[in-house]
PDB file of N, CA and C in Angstrom:
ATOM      1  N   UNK A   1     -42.877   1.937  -2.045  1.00  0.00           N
ATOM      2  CA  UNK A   1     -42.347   3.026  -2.831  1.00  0.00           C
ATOM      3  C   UNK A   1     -41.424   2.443  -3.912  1.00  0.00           C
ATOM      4  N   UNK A   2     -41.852   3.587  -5.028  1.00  0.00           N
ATOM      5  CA  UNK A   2     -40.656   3.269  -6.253  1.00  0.00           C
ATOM      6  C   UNK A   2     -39.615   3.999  -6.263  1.00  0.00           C
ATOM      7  N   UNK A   3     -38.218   3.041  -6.684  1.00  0.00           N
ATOM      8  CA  UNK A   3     -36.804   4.088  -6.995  1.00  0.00           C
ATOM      9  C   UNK A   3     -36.171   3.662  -8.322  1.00  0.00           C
ATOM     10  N   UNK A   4     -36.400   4.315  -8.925  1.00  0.00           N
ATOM     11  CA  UNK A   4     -35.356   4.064  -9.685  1.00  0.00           C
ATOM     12  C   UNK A   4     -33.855   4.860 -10.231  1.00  0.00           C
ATOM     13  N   UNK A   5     -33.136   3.458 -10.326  1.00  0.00           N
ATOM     14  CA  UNK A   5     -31.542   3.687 -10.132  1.00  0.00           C
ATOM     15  C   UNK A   5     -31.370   3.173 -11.425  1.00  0.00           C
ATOM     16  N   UNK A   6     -29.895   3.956 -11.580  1.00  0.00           N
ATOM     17  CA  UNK A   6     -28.962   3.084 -12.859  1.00  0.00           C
ATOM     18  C   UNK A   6     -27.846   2.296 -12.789  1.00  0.00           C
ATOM     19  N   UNK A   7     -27.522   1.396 -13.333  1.00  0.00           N
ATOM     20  CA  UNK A   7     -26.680   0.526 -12.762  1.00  0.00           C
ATOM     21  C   UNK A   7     -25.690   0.416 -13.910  1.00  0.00           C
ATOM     22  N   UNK A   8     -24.475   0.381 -14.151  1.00  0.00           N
ATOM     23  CA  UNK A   8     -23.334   0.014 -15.203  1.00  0.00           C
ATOM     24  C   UNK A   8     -23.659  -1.275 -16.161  1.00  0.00           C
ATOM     25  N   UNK A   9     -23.626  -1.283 -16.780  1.00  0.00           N
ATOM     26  CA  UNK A   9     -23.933  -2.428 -17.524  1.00  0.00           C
ATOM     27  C   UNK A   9     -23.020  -3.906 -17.142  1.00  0.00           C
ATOM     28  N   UNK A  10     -21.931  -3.629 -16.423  1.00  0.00           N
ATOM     29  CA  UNK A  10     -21.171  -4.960 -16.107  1.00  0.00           C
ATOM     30  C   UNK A  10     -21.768  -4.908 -14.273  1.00  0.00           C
ATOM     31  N   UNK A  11     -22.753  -4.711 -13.881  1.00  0.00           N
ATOM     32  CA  UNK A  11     -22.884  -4.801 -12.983  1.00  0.00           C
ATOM     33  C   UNK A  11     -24.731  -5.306 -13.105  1.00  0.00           C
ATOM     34  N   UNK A  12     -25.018  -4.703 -13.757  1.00  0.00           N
ATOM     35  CA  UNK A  12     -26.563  -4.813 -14.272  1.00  0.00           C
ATOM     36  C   UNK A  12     -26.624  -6.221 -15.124  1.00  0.00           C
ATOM     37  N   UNK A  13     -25.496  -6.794 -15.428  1.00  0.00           N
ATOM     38  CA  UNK A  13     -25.603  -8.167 -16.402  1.00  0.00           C
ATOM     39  C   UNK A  13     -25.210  -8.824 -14.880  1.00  0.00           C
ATOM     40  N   UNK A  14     -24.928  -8.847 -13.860  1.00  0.00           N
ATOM     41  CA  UNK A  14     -24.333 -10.061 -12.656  1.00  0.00           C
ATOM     42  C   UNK A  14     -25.695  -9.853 -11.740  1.00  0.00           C
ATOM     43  N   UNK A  15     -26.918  -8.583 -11.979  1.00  0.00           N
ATOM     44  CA  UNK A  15     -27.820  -9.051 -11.560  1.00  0.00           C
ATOM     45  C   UNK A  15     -28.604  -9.578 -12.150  1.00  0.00           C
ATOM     46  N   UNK A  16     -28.738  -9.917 -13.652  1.00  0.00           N
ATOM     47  CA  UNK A  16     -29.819 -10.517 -14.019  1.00  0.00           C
ATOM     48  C   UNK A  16     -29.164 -11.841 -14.241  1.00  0.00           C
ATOM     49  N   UNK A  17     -28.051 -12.330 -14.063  1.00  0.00           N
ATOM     50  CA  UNK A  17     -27.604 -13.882 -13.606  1.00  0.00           C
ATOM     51  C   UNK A  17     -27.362 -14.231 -12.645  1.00  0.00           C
ATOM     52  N   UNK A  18     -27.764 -12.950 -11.301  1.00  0.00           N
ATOM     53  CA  UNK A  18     -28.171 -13.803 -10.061  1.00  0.00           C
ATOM     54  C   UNK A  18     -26.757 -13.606  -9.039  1.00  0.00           C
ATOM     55  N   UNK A  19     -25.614 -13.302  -9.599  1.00  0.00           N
ATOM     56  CA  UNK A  19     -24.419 -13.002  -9.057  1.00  0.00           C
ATOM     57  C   UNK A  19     -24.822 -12.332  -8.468  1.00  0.00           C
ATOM     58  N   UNK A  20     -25.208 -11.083  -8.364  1.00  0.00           N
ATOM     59  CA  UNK A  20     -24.847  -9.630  -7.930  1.00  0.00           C
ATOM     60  C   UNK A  20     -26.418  -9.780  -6.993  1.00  0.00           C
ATOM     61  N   UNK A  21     -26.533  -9.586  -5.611  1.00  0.00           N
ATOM     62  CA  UNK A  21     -27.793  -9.835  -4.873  1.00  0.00           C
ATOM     63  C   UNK A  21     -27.766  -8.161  -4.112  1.00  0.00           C
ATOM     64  N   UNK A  22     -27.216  -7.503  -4.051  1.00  0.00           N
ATOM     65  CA  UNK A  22     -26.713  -6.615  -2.983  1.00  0.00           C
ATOM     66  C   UNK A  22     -26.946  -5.018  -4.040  1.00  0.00           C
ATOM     67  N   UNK A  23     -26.651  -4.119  -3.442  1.00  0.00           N
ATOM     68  CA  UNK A  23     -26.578  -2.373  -4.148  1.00  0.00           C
ATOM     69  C   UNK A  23     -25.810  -2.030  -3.121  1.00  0.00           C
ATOM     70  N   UNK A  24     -24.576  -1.130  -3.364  1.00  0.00           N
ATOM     71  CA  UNK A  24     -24.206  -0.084  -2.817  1.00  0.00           C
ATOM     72  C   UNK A  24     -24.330   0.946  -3.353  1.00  0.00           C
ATOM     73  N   UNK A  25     -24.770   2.337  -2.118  1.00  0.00           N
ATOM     74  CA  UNK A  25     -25.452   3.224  -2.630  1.00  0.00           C
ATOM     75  C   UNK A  25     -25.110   4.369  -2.035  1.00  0.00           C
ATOM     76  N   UNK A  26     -24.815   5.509  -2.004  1.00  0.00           N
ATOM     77  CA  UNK A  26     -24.956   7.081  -1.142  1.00  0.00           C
ATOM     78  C   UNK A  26     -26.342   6.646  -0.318  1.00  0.00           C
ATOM     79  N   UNK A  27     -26.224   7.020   0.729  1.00  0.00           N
ATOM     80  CA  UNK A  27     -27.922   6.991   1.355  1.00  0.00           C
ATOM     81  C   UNK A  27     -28.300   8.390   1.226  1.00  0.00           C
ATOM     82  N   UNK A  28     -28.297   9.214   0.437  1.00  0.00           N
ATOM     83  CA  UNK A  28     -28.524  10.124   0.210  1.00  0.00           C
ATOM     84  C   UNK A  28     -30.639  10.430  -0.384  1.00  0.00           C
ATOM     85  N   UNK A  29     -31.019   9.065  -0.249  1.00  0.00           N
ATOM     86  CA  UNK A  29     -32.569   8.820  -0.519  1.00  0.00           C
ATOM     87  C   UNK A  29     -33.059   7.742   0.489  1.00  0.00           C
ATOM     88  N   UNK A  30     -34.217   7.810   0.875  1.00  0.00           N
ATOM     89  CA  UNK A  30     -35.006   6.957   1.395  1.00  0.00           C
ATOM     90  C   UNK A  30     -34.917   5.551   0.953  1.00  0.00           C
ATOM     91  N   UNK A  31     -34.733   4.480   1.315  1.00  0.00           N
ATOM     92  CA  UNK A  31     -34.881   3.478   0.806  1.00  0.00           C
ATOM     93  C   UNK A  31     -35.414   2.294   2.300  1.00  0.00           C
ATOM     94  N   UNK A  32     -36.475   1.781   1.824  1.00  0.00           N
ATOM     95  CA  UNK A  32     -36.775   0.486   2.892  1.00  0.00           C
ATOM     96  C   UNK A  32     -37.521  -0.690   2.204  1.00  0.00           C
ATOM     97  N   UNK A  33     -37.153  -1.821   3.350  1.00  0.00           N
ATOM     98  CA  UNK A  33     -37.628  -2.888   3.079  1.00  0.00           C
ATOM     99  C   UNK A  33     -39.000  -2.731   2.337  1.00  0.00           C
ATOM    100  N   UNK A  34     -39.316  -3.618   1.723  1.00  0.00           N
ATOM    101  CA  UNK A  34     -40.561  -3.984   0.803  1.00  0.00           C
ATOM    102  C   UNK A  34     -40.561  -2.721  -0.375  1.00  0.00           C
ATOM    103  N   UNK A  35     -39.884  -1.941  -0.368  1.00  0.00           N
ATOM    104  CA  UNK A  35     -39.721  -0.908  -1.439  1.00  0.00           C
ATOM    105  C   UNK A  35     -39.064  -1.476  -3.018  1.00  0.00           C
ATOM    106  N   UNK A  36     -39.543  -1.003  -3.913  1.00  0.00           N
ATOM    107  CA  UNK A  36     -39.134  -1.520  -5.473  1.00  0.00           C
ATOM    108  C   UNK A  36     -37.592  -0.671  -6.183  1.00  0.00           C
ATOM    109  N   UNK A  37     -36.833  -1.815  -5.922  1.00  0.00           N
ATOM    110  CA  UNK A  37     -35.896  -0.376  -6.616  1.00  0.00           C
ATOM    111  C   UNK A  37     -36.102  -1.281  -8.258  1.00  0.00           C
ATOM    112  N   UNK A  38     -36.162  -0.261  -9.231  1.00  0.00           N
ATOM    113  CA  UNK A  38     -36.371   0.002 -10.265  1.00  0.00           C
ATOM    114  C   UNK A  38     -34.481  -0.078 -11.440  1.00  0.00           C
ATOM    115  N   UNK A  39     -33.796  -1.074 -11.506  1.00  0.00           N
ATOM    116  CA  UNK A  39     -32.675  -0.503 -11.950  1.00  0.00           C
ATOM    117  C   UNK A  39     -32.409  -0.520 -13.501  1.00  0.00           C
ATOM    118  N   UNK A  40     -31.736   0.574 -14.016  1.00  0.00           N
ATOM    119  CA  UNK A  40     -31.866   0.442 -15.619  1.00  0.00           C
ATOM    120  C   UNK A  40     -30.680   0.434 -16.189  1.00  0.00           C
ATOM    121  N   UNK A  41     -30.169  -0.361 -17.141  1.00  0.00           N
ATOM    122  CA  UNK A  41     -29.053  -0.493 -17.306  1.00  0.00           C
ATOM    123  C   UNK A  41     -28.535   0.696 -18.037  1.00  0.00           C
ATOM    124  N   UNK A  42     -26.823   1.057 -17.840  1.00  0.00           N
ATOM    125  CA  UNK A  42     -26.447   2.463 -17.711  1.00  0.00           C
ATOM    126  C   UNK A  42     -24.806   2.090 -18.299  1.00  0.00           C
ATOM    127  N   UNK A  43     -24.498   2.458 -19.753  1.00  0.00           N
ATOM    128  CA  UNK A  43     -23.735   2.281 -20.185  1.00  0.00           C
ATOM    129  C   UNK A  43     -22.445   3.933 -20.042  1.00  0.00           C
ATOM    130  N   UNK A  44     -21.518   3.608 -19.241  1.00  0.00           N
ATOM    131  CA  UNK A  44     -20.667   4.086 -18.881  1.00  0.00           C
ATOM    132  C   UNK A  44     -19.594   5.149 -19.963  1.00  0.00           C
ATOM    133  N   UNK A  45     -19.713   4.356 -20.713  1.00  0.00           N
ATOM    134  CA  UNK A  45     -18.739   4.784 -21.766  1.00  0.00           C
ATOM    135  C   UNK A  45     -19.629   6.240 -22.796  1.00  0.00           C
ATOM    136  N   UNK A  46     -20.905   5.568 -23.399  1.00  0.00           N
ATOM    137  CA  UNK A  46     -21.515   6.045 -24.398  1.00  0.00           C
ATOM    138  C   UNK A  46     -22.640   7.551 -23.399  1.00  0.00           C
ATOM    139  N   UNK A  47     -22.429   7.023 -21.717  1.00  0.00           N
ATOM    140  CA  UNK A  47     -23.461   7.912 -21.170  1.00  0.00           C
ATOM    141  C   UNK A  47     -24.877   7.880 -21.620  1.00  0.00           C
ATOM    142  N   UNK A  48     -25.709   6.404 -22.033  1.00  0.00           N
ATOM    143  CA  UNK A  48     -26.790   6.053 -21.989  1.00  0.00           C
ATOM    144  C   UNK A  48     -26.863   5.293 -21.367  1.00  0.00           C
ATOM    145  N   UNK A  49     -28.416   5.186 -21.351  1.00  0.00           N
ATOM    146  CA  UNK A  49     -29.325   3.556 -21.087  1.00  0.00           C
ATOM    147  C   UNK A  49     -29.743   3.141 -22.340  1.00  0.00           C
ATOM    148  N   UNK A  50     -29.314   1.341 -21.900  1.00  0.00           N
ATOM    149  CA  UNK A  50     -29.486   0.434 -22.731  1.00  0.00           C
ATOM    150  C   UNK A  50     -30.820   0.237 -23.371  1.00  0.00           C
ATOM    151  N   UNK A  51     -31.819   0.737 -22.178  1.00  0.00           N
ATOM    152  CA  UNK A  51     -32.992   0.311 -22.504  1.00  0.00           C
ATOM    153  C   UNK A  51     -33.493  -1.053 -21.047  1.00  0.00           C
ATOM    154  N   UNK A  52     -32.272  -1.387 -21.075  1.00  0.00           N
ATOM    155  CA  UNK A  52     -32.917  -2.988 -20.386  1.00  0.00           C
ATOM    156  C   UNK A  52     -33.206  -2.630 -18.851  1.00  0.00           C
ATOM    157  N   UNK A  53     -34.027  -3.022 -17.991  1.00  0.00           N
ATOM    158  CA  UNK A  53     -34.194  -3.082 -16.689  1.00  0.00           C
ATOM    159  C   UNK A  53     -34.678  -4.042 -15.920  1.00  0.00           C
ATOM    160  N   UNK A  54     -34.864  -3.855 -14.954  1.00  0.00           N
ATOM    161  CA  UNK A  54     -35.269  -5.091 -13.889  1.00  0.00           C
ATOM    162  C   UNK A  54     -35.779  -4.603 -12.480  1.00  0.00           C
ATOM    163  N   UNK A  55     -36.547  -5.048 -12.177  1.00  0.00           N
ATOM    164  CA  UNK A  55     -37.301  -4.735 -10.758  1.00  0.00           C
ATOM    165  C   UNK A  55     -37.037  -6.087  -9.553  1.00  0.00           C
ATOM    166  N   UNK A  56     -36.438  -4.841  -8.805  1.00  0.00           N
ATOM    167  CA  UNK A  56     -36.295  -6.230  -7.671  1.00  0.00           C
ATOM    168  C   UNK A  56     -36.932  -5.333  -6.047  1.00  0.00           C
ATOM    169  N   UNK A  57     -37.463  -6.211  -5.289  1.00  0.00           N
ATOM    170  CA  UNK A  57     -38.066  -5.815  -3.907  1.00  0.00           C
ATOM    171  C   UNK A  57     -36.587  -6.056  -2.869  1.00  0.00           C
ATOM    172  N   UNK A  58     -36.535  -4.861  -2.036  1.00  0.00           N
ATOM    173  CA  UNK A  58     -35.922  -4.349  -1.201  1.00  0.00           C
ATOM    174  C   UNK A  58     -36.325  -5.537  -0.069  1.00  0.00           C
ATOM    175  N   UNK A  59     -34.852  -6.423   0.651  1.00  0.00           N
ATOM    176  CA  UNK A  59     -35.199  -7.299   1.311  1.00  0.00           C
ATOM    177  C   UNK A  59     -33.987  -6.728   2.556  1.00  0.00           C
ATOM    178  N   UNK A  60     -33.469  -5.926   2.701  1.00  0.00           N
ATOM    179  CA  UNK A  60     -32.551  -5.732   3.834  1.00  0.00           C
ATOM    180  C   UNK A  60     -31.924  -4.104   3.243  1.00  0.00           C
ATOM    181  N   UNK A  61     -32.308  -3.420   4.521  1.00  0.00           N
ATOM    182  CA  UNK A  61     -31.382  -1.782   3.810  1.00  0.00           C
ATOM    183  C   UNK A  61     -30.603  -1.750   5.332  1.00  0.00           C
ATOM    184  N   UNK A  62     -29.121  -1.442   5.250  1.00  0.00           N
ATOM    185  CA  UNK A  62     -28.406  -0.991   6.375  1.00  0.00           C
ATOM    186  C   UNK A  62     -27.825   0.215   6.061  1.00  0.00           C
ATOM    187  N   UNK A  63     -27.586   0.769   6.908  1.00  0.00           N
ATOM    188  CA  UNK A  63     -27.113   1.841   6.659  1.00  0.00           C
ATOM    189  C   UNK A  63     -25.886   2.843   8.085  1.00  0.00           C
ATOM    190  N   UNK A  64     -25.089   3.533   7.591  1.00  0.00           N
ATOM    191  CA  UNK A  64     -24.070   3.879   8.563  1.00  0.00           C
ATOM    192  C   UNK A  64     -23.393   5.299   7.539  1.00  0.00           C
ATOM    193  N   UNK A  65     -22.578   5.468   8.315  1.00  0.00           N
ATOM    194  CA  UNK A  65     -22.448   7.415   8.397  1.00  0.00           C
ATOM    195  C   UNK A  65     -20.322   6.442   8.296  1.00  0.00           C
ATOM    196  N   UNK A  66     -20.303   5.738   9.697  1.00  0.00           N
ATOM    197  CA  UNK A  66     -18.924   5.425   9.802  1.00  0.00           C
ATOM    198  C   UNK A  66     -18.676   4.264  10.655  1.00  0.00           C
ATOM    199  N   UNK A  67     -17.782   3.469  10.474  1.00  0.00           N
ATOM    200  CA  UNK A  67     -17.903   2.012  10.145  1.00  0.00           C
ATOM    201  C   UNK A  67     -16.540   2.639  11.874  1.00  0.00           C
ATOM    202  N   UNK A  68     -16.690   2.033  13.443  1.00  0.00           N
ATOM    203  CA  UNK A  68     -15.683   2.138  13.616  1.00  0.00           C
ATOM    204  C   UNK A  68     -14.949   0.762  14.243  1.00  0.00           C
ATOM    205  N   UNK A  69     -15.758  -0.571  13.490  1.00  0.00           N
ATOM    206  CA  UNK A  69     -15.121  -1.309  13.593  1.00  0.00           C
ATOM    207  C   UNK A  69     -13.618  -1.161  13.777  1.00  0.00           C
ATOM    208  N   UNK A  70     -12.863  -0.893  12.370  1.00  0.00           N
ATOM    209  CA  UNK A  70     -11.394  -0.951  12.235  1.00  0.00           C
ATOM    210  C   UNK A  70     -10.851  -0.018  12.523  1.00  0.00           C
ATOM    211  N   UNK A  71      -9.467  -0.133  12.825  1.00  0.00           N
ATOM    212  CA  UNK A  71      -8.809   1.187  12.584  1.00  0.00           C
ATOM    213  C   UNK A  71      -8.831   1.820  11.276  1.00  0.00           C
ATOM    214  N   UNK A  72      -9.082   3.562  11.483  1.00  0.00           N
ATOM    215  CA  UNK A  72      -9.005   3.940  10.250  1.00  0.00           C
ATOM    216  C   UNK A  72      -7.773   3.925   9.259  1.00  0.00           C
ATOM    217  N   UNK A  73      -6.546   3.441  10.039  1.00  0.00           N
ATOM    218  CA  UNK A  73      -5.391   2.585   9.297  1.00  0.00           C
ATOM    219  C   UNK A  73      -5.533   1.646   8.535  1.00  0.00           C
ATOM    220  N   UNK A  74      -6.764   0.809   8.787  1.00  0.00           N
ATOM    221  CA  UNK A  74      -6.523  -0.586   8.273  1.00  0.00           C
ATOM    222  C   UNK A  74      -7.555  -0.200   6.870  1.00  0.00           C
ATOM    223  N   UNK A  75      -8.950   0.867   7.461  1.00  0.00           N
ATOM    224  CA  UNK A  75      -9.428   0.755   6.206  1.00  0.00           C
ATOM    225  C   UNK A  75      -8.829   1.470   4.991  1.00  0.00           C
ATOM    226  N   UNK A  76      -8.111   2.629   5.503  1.00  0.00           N
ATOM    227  CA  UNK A  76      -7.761   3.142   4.153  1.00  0.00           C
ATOM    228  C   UNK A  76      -6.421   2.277   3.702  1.00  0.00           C
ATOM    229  N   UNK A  77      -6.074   0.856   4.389  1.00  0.00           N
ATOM    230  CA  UNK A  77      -4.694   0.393   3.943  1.00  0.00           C
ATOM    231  C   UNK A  77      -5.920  -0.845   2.711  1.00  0.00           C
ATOM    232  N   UNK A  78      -6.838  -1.321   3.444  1.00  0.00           N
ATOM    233  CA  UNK A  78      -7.876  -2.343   2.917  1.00  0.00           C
ATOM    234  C   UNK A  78      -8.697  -2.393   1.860  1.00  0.00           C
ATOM    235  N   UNK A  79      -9.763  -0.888   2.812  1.00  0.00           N
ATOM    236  CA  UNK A  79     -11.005  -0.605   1.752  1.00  0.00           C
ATOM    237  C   UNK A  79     -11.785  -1.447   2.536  1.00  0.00           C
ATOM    238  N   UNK A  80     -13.297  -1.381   2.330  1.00  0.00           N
ATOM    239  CA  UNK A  80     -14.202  -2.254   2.238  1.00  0.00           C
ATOM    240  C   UNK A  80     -14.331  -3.091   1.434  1.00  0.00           C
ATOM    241  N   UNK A  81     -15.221  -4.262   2.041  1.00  0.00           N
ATOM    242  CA  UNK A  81     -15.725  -5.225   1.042  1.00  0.00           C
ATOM    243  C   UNK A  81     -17.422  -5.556   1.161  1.00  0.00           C
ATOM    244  N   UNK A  82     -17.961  -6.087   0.456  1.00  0.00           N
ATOM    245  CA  UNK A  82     -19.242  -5.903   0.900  1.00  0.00           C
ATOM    246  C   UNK A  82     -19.753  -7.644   0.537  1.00  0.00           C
ATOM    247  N   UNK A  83     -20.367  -8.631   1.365  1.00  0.00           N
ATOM    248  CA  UNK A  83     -20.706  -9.883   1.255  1.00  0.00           C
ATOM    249  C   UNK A  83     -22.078 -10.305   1.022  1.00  0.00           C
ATOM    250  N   UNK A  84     -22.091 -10.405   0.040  1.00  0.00           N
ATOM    251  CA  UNK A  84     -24.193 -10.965  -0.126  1.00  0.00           C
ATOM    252  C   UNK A  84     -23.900 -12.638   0.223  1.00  0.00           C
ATOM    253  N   UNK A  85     -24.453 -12.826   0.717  1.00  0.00           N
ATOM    254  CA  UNK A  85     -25.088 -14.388   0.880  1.00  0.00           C
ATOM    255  C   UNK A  85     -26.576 -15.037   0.907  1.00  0.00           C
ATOM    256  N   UNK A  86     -26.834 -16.411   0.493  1.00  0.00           N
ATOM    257  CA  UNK A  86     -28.095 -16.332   0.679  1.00  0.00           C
ATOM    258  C   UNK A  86     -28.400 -17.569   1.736  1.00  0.00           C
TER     259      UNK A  86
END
């Protein structure tokens, strides 16, 4: 399956140099492994697309409602962080 998403333009330039490996997302849609997400770059300010995009294959989707690792003290003192590695 195809999705396509929009991505900020300072976030959409760290995936096409390879920085940025990961999406955080609402799971508010279907998304699974071997699936195409479709992302188009999405300028924030002006409320367009650039035009530019990129296709990448879905290699890991997790997903959760509520994290109860931590105390909910620590996350709202913290926040999340989110770690791509390869």
């Amino acid at each position: 399956m195809r999705h396509t998403k929009k991505v900020w333009s300072e976030y959409f330039q760290k995936i096409i140099d390879g920085k940025k490996t990961y999406e955080l997302r609402l799971a508010d849609w279907e998304c699974n492994e071997g699936d195409i997400l479709v992302l188009q770059e999405w300028n924030p300010k002006t409320k367009e697309y650039t035009g530019r995009e990129i296709e990448k294959e879905v290699t890991y989707v997790g997903k959760t409602k509520n994290f109860t690792f931590w105390p909910k003290e620590d996350v709202e003192k913290y926040g999340y962080q989110i770690i791509a590695f390869k």
